[in-house]
PDB file of N, CA and C in Angstrom:
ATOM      1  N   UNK A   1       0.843  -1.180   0.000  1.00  0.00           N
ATOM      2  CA  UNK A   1       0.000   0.000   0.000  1.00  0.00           C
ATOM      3  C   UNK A   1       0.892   1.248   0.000  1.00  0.00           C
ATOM      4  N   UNK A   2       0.509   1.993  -1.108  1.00  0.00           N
ATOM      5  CA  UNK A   2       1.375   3.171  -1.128  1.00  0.00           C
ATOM      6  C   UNK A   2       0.340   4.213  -0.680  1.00  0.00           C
ATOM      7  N   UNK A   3       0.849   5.532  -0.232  1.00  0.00           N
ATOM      8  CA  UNK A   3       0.855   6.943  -0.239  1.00  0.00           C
ATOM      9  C   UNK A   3       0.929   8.079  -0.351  1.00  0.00           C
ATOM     10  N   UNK A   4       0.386   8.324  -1.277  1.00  0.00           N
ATOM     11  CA  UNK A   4       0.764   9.276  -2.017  1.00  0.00           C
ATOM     12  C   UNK A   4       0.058  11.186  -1.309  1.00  0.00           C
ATOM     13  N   UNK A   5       1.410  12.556  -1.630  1.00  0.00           N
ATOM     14  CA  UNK A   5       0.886  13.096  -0.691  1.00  0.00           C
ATOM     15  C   UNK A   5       0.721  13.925  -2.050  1.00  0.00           C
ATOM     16  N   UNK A   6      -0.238  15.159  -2.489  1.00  0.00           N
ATOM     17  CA  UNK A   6       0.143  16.429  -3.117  1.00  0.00           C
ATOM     18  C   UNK A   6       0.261  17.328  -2.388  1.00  0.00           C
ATOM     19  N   UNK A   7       0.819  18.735  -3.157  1.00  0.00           N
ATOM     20  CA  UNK A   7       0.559  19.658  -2.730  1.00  0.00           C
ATOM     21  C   UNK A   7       0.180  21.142  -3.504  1.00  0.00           C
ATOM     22  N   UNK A   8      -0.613  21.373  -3.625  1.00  0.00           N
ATOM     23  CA  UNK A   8      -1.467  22.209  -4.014  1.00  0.00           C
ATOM     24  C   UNK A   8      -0.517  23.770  -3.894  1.00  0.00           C
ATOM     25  N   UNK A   9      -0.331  23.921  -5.073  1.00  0.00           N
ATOM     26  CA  UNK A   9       0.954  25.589  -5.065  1.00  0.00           C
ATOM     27  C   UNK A   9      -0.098  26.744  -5.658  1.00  0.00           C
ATOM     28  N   UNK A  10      -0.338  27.810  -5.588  1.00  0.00           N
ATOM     29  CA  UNK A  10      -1.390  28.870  -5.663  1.00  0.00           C
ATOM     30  C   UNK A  10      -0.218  30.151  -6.212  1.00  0.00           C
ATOM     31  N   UNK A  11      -0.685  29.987  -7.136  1.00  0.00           N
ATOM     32  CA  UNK A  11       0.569  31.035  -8.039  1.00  0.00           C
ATOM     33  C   UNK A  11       0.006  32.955  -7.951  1.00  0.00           C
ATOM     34  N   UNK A  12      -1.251  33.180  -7.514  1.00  0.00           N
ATOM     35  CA  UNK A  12      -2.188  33.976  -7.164  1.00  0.00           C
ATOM     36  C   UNK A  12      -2.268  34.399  -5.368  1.00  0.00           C
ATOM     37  N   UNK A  13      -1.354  34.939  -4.838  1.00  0.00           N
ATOM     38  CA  UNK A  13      -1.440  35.601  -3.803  1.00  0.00           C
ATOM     39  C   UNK A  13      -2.488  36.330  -3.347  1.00  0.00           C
ATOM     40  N   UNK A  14      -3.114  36.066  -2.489  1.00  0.00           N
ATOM     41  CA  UNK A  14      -4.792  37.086  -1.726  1.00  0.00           C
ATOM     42  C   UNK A  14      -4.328  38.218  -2.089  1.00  0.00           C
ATOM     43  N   UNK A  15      -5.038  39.076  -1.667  1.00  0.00           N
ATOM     44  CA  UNK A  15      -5.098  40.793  -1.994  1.00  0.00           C
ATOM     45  C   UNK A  15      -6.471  41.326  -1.196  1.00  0.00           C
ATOM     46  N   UNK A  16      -6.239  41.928  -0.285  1.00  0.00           N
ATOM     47  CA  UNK A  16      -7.322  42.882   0.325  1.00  0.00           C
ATOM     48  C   UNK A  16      -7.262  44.366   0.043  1.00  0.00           C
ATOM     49  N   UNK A  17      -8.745  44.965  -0.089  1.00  0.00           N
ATOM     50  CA  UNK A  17      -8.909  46.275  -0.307  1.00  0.00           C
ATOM     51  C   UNK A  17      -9.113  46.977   0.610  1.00  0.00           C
ATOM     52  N   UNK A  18      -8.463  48.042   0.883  1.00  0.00           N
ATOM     53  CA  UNK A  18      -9.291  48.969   1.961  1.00  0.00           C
ATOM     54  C   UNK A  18      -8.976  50.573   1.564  1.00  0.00           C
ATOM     55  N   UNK A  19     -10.321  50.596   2.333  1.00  0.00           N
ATOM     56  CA  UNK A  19     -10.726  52.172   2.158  1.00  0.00           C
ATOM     57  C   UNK A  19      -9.990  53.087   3.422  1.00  0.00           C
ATOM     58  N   UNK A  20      -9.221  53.736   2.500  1.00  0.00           N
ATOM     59  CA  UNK A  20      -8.260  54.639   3.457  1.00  0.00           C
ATOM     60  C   UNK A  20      -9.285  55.816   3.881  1.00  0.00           C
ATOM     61  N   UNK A  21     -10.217  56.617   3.087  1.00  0.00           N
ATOM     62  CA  UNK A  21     -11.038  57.971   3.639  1.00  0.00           C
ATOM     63  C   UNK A  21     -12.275  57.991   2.398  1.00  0.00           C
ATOM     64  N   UNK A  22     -13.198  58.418   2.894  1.00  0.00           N
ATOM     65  CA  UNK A  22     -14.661  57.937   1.921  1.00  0.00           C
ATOM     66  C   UNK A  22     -14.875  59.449   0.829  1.00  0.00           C
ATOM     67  N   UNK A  23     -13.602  60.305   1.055  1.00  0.00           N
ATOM     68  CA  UNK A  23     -13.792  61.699  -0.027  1.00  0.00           C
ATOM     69  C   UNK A  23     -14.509  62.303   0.224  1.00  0.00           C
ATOM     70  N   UNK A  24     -15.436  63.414  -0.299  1.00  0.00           N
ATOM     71  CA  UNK A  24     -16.017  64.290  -0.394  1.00  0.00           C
ATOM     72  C   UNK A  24     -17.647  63.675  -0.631  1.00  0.00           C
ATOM     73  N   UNK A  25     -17.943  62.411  -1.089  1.00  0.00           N
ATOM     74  CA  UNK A  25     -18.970  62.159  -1.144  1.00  0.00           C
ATOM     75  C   UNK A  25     -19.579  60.466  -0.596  1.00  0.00           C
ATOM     76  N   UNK A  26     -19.454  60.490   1.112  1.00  0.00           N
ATOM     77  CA  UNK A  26     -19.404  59.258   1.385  1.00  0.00           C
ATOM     78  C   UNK A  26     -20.728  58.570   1.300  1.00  0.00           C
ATOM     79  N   UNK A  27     -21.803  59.043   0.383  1.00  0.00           N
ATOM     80  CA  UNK A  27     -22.694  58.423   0.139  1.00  0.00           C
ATOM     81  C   UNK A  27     -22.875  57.408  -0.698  1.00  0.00           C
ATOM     82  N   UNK A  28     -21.726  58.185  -2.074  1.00  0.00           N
ATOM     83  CA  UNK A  28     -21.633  57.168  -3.309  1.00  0.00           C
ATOM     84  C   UNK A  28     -20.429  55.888  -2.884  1.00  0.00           C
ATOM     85  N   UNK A  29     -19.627  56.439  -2.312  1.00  0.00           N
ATOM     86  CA  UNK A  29     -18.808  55.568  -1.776  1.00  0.00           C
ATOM     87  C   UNK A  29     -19.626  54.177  -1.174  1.00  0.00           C
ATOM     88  N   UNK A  30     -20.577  54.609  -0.416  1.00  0.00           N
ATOM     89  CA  UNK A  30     -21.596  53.647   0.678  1.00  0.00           C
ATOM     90  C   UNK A  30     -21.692  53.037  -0.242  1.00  0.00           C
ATOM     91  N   UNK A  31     -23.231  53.230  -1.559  1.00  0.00           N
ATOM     92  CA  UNK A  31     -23.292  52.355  -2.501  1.00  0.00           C
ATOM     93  C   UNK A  31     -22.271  51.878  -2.906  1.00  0.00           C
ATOM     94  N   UNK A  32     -21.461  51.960  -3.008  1.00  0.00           N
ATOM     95  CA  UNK A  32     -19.815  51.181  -4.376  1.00  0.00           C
ATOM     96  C   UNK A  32     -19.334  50.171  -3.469  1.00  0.00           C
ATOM     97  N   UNK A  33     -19.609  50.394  -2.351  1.00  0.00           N
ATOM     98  CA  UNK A  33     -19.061  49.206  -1.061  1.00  0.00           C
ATOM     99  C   UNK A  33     -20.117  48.460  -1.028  1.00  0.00           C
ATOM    100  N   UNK A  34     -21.632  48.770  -0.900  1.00  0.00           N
ATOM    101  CA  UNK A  34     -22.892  47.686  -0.955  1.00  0.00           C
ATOM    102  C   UNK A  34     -22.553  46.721  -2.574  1.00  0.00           C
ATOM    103  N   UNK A  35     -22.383  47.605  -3.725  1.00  0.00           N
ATOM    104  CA  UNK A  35     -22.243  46.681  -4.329  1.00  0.00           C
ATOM    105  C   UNK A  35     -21.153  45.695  -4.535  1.00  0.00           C
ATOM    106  N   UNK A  36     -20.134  46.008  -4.282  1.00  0.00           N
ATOM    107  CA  UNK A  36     -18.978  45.250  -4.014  1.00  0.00           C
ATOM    108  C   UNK A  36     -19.098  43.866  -2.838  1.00  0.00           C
ATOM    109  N   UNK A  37     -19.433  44.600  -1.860  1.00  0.00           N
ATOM    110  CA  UNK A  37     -19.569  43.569  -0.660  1.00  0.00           C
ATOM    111  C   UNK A  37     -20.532  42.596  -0.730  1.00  0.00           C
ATOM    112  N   UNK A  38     -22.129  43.110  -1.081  1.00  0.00           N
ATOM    113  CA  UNK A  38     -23.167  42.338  -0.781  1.00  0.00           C
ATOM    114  C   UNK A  38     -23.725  42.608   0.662  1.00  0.00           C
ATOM    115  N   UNK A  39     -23.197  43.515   1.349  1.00  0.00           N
ATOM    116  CA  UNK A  39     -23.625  43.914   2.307  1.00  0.00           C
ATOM    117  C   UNK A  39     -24.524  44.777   2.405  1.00  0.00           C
ATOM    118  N   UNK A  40     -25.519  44.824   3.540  1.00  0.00           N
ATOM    119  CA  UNK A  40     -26.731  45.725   3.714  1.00  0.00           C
ATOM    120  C   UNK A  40     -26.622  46.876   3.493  1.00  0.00           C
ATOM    121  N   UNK A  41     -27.236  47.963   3.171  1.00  0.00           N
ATOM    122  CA  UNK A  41     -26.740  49.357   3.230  1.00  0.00           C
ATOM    123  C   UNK A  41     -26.284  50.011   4.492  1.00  0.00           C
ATOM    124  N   UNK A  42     -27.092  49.653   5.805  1.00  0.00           N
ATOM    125  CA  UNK A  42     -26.521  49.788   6.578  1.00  0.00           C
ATOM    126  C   UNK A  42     -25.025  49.435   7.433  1.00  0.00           C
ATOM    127  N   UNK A  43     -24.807  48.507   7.093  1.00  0.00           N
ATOM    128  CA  UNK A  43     -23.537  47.673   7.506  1.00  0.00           C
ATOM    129  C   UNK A  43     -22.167  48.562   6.623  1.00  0.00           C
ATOM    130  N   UNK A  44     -22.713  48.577   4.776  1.00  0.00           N
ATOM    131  CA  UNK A  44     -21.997  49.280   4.205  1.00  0.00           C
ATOM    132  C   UNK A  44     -21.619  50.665   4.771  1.00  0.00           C
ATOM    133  N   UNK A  45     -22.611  51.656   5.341  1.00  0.00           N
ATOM    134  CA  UNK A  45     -22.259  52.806   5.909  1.00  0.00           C
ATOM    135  C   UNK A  45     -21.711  52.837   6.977  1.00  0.00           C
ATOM    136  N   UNK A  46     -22.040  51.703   8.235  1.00  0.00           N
ATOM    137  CA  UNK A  46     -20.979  51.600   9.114  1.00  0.00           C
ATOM    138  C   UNK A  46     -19.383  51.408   8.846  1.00  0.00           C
ATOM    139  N   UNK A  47     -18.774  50.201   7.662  1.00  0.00           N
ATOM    140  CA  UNK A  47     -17.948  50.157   7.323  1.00  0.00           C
ATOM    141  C   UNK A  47     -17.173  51.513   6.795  1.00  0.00           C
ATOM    142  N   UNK A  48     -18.222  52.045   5.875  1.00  0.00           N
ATOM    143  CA  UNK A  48     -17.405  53.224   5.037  1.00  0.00           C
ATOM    144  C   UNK A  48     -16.971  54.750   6.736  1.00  0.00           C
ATOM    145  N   UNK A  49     -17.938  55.026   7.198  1.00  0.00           N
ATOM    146  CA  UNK A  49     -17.487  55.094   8.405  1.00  0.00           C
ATOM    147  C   UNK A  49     -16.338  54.919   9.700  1.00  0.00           C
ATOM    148  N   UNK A  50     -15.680  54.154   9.339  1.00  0.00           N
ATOM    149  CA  UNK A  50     -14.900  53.530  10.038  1.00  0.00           C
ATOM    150  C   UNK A  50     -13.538  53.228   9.950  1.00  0.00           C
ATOM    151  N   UNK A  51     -13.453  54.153   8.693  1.00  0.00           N
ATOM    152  CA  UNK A  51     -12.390  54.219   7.672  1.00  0.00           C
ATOM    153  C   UNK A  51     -10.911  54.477   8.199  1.00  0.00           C
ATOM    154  N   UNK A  52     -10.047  54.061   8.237  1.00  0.00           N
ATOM    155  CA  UNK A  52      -9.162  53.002   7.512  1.00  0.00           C
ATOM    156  C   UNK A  52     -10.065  51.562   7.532  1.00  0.00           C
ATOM    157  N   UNK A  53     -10.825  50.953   6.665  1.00  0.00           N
ATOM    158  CA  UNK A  53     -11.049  49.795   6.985  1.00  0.00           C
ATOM    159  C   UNK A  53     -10.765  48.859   5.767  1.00  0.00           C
ATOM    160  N   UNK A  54     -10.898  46.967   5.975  1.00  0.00           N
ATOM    161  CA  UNK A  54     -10.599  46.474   5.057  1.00  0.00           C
ATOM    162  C   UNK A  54     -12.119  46.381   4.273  1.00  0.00           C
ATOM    163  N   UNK A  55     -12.499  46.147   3.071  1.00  0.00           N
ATOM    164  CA  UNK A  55     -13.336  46.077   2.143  1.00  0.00           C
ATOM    165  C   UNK A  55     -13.497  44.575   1.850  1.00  0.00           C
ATOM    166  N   UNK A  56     -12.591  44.467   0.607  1.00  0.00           N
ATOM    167  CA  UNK A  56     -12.618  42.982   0.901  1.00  0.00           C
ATOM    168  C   UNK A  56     -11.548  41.772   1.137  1.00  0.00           C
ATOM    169  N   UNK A  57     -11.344  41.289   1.345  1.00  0.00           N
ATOM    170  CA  UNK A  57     -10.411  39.769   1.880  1.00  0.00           C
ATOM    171  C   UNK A  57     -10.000  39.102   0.724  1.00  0.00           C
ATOM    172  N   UNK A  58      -8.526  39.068   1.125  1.00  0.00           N
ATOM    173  CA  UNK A  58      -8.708  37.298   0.351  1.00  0.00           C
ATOM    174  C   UNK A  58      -9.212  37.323  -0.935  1.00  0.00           C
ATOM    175  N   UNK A  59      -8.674  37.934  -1.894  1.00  0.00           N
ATOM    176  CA  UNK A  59      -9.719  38.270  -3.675  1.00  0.00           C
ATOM    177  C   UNK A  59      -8.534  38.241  -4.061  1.00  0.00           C
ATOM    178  N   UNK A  60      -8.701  37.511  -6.015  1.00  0.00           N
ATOM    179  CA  UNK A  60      -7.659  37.741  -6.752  1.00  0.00           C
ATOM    180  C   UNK A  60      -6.866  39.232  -6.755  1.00  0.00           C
ATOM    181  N   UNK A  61      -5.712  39.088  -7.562  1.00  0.00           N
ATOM    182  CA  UNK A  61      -5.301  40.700  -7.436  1.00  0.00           C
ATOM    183  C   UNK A  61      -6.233  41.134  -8.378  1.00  0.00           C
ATOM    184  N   UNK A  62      -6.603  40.657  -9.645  1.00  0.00           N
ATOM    185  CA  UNK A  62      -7.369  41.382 -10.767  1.00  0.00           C
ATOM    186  C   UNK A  62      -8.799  41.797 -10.261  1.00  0.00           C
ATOM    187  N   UNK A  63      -9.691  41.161  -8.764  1.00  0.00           N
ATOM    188  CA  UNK A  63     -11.066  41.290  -8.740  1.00  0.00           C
ATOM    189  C   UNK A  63     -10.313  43.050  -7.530  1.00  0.00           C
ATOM    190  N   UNK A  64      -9.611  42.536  -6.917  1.00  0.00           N
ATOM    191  CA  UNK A  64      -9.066  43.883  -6.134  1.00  0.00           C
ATOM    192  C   UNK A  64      -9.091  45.374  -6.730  1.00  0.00           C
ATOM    193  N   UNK A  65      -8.427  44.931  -7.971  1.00  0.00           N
ATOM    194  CA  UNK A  65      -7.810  46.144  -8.523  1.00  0.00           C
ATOM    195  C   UNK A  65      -8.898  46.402  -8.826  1.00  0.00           C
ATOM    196  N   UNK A  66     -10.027  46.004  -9.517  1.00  0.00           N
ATOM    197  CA  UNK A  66     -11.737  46.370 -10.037  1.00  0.00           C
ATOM    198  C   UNK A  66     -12.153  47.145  -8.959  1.00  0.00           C
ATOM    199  N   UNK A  67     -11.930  46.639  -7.395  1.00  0.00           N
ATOM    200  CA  UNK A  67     -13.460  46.744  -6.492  1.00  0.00           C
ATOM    201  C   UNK A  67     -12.149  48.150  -6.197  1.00  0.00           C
ATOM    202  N   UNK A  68     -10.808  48.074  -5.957  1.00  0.00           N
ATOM    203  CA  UNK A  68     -10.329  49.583  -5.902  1.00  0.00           C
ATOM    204  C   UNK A  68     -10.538  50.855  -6.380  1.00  0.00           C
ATOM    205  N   UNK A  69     -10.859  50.022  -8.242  1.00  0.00           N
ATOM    206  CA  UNK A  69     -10.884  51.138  -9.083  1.00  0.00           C
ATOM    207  C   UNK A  69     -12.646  51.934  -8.936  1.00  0.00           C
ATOM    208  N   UNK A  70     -13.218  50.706  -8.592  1.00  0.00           N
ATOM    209  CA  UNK A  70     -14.751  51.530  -8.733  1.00  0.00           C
ATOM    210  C   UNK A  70     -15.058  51.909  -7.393  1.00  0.00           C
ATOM    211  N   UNK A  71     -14.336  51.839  -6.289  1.00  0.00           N
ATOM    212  CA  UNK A  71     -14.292  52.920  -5.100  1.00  0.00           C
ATOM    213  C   UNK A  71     -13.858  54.113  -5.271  1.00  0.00           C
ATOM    214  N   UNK A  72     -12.417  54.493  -6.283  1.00  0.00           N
ATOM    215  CA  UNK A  72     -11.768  55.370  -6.373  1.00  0.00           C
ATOM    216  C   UNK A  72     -13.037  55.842  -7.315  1.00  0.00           C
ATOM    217  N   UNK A  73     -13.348  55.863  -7.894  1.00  0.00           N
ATOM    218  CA  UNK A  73     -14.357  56.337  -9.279  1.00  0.00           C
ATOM    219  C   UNK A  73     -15.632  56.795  -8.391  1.00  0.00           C
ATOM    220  N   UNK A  74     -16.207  56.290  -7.365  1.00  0.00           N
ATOM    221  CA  UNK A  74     -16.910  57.239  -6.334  1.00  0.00           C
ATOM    222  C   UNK A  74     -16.629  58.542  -5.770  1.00  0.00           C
ATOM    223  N   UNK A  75     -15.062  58.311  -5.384  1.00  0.00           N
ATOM    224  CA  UNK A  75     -14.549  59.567  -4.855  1.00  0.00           C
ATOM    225  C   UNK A  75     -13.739  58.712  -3.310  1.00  0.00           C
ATOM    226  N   UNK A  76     -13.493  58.126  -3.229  1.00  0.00           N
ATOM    227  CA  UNK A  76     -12.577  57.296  -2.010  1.00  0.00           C
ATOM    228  C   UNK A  76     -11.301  57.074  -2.169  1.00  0.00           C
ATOM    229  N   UNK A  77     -10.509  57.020  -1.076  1.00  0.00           N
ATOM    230  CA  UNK A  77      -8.882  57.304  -1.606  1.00  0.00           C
ATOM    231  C   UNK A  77      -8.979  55.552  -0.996  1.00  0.00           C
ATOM    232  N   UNK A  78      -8.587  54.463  -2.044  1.00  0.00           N
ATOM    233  CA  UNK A  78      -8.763  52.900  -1.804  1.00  0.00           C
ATOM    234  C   UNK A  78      -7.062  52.444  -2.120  1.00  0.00           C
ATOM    235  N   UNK A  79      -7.028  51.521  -2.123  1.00  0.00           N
ATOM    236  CA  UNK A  79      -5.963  50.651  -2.028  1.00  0.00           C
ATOM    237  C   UNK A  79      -5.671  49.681  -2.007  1.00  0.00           C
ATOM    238  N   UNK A  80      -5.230  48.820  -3.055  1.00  0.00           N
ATOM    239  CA  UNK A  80      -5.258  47.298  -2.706  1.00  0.00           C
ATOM    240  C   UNK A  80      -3.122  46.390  -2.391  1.00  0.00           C
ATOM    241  N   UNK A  81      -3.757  45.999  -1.125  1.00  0.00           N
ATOM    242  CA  UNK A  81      -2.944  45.286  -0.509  1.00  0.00           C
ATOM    243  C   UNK A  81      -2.463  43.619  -1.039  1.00  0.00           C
ATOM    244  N   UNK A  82      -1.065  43.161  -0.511  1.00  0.00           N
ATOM    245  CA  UNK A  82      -0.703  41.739  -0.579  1.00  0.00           C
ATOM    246  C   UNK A  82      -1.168  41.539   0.326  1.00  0.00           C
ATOM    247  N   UNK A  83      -1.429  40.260   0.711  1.00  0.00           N
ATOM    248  CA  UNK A  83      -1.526  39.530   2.081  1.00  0.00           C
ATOM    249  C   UNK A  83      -0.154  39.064   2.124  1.00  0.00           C
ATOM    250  N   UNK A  84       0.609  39.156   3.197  1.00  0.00           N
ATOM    251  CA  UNK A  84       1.746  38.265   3.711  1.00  0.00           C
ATOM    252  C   UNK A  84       1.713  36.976   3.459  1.00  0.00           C
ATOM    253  N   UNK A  85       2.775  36.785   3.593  1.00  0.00           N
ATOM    254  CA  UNK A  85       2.807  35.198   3.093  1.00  0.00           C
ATOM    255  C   UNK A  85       2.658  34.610   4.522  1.00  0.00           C
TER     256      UNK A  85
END
């Protein structure tokens, strides 16, 4: 009886977004985070609120750079992060 082990290599490093300050118009910002997140509107405005916060987790770099770019396109100064290894 043999055993065989793999191991699974992920060439795609996580990437989290966060919203550094919600700009001049943290309403549209709110929406651009509801749609991004899937979160309630309320929850979204607490988050955008609360700012430095993370947005989202754990996402390709390419879905990051999207949910960055259409925060920044609200009016939010965003940012997308590596996760550490």
């Amino acid at each position: 009886m043999t055993v065989e082990y793999l191991i699974a290599i992920c060439d795609d490093i996580p990437h989290d977004v966060l919203l550094i300050a919600p700009g001049p118009d943290p309403l549209a910002v709110t929406q651009a985070v509801r749609r991004l997140s899937g979160l309630s509107l309320w929850r979204s405005k607490l988050l955008v609120d609360q700012a430095p916060v993370v947005i989202l987790e754990c996402i390709p770099e390419d879905a990051a750079t999207l949910a960055a770019t259409a925060l920044r396109e609200a009016g939010a100064k965003a940012e997308v992060r590596q996760q550490p290894q």
